[in-house]
N, C-alpha and C. Protein backbone atom coordinates (compact mmCIF):
# COMPACT_ATOMS: atom_id res chain seq x y z
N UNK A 1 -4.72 29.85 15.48
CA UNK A 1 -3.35 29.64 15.09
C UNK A 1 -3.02 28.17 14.88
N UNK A 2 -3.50 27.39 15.43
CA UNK A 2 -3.07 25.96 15.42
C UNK A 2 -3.45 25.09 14.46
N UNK A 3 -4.64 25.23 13.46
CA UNK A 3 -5.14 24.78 12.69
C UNK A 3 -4.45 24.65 11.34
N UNK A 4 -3.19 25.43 11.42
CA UNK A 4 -2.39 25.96 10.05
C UNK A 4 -1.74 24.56 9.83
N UNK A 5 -1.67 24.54 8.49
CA UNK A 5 -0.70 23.21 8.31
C UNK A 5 0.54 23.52 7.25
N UNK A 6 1.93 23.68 8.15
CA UNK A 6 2.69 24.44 7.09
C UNK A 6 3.43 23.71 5.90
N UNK A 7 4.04 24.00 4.99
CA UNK A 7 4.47 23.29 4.41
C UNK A 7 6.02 22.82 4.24
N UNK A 8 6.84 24.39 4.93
CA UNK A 8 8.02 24.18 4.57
C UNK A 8 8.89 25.15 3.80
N UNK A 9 7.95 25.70 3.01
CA UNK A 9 8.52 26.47 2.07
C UNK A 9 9.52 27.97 2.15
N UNK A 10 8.41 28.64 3.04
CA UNK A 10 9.11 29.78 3.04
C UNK A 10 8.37 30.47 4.62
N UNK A 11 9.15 31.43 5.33
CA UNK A 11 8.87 32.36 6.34
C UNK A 11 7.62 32.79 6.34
N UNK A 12 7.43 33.10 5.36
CA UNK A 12 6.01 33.94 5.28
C UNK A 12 4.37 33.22 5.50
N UNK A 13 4.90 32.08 5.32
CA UNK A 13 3.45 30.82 6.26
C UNK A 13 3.59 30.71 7.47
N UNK A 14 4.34 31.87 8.33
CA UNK A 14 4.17 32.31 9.80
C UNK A 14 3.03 33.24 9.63
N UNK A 15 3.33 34.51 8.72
CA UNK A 15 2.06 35.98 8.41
C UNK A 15 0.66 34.74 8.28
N UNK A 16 0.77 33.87 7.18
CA UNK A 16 -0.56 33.34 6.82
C UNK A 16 -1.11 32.52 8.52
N UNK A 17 0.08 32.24 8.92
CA UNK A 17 -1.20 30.97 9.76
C UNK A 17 -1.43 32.16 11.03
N UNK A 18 -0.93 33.09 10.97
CA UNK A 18 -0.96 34.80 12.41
C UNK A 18 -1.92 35.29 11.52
N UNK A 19 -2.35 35.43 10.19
CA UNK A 19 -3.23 36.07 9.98
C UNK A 19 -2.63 37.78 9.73
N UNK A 20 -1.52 37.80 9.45
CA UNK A 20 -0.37 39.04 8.97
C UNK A 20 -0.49 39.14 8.07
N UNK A 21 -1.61 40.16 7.18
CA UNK A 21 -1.88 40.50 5.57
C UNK A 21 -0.98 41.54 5.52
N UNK A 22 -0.75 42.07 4.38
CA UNK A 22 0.05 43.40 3.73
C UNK A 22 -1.55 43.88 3.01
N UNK A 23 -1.84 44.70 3.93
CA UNK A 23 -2.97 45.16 3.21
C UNK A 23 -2.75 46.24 2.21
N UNK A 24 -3.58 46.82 1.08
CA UNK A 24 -3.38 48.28 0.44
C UNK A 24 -4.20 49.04 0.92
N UNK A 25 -3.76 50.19 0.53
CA UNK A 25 -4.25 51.36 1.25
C UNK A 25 -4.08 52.53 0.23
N UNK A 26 -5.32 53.27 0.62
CA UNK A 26 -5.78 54.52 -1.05
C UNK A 26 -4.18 55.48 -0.68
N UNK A 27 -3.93 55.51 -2.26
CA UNK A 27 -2.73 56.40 -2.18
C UNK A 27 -3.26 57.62 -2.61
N UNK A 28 -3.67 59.01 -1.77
CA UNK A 28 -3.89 60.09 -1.69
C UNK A 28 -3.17 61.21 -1.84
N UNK A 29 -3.40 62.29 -2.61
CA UNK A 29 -2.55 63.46 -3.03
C UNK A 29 -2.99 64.64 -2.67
N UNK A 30 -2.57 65.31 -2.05
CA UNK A 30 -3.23 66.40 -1.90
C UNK A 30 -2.66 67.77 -2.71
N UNK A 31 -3.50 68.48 -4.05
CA UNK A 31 -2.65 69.38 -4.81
C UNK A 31 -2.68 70.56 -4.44
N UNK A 32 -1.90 71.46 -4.83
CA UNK A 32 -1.69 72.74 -4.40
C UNK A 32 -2.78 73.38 -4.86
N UNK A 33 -4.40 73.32 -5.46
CA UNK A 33 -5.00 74.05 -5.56
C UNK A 33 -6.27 73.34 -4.35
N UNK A 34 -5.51 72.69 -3.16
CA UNK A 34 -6.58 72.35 -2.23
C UNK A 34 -7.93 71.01 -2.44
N UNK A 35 -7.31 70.62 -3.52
CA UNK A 35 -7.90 69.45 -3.95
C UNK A 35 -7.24 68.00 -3.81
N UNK A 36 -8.11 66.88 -3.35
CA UNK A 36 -7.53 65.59 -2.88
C UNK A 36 -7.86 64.62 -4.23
N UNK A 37 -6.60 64.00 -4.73
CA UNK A 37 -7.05 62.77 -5.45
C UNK A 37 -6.24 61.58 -4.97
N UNK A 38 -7.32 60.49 -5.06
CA UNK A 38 -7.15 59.48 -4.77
C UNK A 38 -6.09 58.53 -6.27
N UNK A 39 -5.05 58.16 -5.78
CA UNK A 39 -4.33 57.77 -7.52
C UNK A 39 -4.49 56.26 -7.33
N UNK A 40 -5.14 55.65 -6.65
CA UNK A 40 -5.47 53.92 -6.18
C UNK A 40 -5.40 53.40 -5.26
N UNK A 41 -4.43 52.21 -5.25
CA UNK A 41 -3.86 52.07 -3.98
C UNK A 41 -2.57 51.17 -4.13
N UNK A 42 -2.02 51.35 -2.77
CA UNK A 42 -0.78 50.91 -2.96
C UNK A 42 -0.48 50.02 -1.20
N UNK A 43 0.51 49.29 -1.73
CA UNK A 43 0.84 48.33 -0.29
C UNK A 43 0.91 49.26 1.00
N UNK A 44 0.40 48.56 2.03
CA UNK A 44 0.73 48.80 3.46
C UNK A 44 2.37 49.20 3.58
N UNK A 45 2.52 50.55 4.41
CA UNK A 45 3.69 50.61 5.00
C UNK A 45 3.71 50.42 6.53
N UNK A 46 5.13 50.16 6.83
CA UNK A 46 5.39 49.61 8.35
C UNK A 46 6.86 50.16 8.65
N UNK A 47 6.91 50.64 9.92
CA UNK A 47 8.14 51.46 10.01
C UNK A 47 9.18 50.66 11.03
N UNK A 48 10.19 50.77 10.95
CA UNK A 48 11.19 49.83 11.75
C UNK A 48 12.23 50.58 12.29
N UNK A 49 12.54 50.17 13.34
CA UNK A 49 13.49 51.39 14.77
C UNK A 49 15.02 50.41 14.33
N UNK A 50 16.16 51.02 14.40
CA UNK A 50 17.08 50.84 14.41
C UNK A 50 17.79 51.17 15.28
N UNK A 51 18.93 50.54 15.85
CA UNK A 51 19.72 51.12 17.15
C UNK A 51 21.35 51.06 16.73
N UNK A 52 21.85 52.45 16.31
CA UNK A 52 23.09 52.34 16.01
C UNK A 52 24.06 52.25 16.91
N UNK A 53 24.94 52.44 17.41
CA UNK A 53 25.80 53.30 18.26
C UNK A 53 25.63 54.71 19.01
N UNK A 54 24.26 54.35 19.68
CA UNK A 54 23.73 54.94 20.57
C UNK A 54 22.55 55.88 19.47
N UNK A 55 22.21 55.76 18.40
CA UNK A 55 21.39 56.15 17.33
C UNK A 55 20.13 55.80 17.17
N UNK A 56 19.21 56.13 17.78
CA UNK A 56 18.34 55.61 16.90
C UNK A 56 17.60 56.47 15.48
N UNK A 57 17.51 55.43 14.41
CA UNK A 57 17.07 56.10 13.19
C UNK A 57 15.68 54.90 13.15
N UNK A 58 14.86 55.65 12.19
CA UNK A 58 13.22 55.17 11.97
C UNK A 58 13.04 55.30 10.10
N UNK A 59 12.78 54.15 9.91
CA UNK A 59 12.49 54.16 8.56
C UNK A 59 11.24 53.49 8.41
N UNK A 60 11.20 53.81 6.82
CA UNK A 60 9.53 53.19 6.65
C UNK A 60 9.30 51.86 5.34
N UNK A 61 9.38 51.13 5.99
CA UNK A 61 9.52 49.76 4.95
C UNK A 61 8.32 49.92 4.12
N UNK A 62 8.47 50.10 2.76
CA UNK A 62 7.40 49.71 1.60
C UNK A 62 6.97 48.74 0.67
N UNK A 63 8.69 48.02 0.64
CA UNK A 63 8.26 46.76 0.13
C UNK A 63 7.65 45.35 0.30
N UNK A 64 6.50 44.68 -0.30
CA UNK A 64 5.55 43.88 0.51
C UNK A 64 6.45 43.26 1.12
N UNK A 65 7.37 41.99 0.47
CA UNK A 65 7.87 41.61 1.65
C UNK A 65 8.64 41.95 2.55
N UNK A 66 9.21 43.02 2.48
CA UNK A 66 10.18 43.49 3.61
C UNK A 66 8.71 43.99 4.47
N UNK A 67 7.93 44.79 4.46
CA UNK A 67 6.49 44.92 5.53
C UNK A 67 5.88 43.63 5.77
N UNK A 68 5.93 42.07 5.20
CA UNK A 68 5.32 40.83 5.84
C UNK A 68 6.23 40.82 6.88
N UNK A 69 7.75 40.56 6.57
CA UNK A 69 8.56 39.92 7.50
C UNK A 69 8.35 40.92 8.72
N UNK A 70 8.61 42.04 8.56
CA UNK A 70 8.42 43.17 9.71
C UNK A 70 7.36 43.01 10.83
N UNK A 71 6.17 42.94 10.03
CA UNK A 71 5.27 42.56 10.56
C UNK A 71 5.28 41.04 11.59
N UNK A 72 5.98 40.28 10.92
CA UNK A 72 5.91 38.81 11.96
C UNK A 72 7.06 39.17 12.96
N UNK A 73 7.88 39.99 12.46
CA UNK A 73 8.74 40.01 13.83
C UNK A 73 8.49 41.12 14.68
N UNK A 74 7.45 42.04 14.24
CA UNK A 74 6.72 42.85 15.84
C UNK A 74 5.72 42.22 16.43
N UNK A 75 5.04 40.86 15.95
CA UNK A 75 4.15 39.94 16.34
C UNK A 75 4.93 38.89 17.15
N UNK A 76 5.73 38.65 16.51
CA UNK A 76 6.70 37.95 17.58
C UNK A 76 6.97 38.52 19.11
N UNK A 77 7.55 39.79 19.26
CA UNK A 77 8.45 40.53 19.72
C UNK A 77 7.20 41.19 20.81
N UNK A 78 5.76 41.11 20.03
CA UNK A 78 5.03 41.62 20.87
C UNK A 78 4.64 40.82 21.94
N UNK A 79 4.35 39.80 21.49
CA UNK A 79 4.27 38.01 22.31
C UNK A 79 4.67 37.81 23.68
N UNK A 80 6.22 38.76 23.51
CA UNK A 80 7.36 37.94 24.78
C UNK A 80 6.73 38.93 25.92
N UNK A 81 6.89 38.46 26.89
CA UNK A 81 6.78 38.91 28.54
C UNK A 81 8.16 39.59 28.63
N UNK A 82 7.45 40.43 28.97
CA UNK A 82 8.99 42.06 29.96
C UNK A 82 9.83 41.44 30.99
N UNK A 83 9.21 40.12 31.81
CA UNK A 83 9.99 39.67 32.82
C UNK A 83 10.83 38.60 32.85
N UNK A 84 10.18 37.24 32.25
CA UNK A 84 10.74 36.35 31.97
C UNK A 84 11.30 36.33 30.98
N UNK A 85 10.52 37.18 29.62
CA UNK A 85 10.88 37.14 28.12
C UNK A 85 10.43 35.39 27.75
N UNK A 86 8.98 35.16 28.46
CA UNK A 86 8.08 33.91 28.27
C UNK A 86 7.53 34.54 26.43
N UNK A 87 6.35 33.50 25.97
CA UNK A 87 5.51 33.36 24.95
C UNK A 87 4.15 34.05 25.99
N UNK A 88 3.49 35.11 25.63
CA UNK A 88 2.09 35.38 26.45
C UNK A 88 1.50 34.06 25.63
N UNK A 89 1.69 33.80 24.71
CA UNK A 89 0.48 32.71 24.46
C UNK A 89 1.70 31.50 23.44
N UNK A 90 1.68 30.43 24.87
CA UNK A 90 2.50 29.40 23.81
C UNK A 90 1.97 28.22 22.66
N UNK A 91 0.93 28.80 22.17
CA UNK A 91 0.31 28.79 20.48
C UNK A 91 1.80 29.10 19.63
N UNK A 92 2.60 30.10 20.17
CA UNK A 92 3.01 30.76 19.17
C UNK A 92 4.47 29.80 18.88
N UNK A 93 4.91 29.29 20.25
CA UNK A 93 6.36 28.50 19.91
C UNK A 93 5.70 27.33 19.22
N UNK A 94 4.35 27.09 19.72
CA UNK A 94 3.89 25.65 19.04
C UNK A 94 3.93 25.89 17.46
N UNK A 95 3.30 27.32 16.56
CA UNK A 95 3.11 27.48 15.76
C UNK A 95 4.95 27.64 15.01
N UNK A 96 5.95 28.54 15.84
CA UNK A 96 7.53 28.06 15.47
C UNK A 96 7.92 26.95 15.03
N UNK A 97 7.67 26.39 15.77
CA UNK A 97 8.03 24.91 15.96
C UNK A 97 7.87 23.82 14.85
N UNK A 98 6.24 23.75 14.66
CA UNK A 98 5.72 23.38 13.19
C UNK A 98 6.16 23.96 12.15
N UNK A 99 6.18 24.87 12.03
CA UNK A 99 6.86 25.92 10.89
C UNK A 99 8.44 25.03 10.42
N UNK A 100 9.45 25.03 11.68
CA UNK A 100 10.57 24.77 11.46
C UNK A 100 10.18 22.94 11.18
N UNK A 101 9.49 22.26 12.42
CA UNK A 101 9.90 20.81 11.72
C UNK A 101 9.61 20.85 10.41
N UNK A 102 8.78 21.34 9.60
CA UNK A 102 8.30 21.32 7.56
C UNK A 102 9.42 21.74 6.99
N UNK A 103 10.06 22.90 7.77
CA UNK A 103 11.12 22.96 6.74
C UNK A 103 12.32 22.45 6.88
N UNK A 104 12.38 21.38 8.14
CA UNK A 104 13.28 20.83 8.21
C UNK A 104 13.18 19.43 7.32
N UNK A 105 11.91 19.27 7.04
CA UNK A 105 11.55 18.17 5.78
C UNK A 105 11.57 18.25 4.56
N UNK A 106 11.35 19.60 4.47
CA UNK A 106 11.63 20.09 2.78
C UNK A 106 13.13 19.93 2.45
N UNK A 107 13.74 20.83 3.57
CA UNK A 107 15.08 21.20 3.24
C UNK A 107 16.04 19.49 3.40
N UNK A 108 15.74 18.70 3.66
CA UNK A 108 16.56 17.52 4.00
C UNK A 108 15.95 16.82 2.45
N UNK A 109 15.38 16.88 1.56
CA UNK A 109 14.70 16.74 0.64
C UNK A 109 16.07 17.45 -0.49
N UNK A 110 16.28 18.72 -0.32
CA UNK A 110 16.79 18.99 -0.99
C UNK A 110 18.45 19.25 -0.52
N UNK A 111 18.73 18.47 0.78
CA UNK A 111 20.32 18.52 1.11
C UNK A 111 20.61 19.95 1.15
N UNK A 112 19.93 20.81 2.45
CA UNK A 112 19.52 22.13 2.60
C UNK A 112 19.65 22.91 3.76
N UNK A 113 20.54 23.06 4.77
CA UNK A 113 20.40 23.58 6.06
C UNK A 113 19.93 22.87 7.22
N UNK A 114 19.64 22.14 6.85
CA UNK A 114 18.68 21.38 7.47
C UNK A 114 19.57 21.39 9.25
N UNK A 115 20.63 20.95 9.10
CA UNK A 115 21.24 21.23 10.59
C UNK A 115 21.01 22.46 11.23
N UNK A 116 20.95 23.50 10.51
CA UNK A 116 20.98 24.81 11.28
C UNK A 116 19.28 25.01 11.79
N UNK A 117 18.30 25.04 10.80
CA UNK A 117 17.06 24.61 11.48
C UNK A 117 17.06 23.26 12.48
N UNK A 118 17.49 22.56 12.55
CA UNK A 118 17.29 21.83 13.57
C UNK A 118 17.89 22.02 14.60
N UNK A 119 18.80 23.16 14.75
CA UNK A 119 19.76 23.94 16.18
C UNK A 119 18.65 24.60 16.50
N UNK A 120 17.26 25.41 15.87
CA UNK A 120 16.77 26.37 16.03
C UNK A 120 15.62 25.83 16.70
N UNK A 121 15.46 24.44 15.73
CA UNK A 121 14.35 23.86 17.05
C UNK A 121 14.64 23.09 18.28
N UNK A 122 16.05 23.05 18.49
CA UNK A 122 16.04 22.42 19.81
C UNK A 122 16.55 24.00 20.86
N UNK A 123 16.25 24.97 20.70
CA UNK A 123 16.25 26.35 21.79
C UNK A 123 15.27 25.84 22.46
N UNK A 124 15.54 25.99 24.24
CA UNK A 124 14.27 26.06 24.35
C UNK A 124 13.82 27.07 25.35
N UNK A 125 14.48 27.99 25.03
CA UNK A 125 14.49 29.81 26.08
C UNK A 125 13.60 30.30 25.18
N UNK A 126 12.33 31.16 25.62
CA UNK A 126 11.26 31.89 24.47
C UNK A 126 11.97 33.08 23.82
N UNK A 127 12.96 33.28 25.05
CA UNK A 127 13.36 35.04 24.65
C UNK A 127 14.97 34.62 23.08
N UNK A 128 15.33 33.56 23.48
CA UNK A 128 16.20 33.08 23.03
C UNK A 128 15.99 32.63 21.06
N UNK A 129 14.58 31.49 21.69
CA UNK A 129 13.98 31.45 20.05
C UNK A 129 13.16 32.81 19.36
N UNK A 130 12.78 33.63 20.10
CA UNK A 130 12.28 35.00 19.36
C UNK A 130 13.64 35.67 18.26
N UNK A 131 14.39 35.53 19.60
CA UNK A 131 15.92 36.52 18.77
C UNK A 131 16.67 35.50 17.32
N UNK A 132 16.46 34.28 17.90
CA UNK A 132 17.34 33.99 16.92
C UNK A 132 16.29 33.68 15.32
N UNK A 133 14.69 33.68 15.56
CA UNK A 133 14.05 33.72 14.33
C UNK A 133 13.79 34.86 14.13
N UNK A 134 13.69 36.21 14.55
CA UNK A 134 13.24 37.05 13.99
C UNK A 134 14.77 38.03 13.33
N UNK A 135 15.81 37.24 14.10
CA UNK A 135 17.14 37.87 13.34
C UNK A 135 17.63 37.43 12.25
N UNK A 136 17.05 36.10 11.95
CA UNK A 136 17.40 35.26 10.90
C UNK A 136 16.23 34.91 9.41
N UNK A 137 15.28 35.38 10.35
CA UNK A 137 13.42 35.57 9.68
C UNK A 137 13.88 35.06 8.28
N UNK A 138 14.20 36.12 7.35
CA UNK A 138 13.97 36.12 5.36
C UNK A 138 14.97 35.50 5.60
N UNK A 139 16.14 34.44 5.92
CA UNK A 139 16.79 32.52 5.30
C UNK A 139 15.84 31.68 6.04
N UNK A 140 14.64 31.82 6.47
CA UNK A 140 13.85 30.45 6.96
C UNK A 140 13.24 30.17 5.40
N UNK A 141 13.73 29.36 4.34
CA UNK A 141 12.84 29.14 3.55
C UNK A 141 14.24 27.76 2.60
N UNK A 142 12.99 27.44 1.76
CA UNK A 142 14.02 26.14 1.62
C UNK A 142 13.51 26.20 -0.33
């Protein structure tokens, strides 16, 4: 994880430096005369829990990037400790962290948010910076 060197640009050079592909996968048919065809392939799906007003509903994200971002925020989310709501491995705020100072360089480049990423890197609760990047995930980009 540490070796990544981000640039700034966008959310999704969290998936690259975690190693979070959208892989494809054979899209299979099965026809009513008991025969399977394979029609290619098509993006990875990833399903996401919702909590309404005492509701929960389950859907299935298909679009690549709505399944990258998904993906970094159950990687995130998987990270935190049940007790403290710590980093199991603090690679990962280190890898936050870098992420946000680049785009706090890009974006000051282009007179860009730049204050609100820099509220985000001075959190310094794990359970605290999980919630507020993975709620805010797709505007980290400049």
């Amino acid at each position: 994880m540490s070796e990544y060197t981000f640039k700034g640009f966008s959310w999704s050079e969290l998936a690259e430096c975690w190693g979070l592909e959208v892989k494809e996968q054979p899209f299979i048919v099965d026809t009513n005369d008991g025969e399977t065809l394979n029609l290619g392939n098509t993006s990875e799906k990833i399903e996401k829990m919702y909590h309404i007003n005492g509701t929960t509903m389950k859907i299935t994200l298909t679009n690549e990037e709505e399944v990258q971002a998904e993906k970094i925020k159950q990687f995130i989310w998987s990270n935190i400790t049940d007790g403290h709501g710590e980093f199991k491995n603090p690679q990962i705020r280190i890898d936050i962290h870098n992420f946000l100072k680049a785009l706090i360089t890009e974006s000051k480049k282009l007179d860009y948010n730049a204050p609100v990423f820099e509220g985000l890197l001075n959190i310094e609760n794990d359970h605290t910076l999980a919630s507020w990047i993975t709620l805010n995930l797709e505007k980290l980009w400049t």
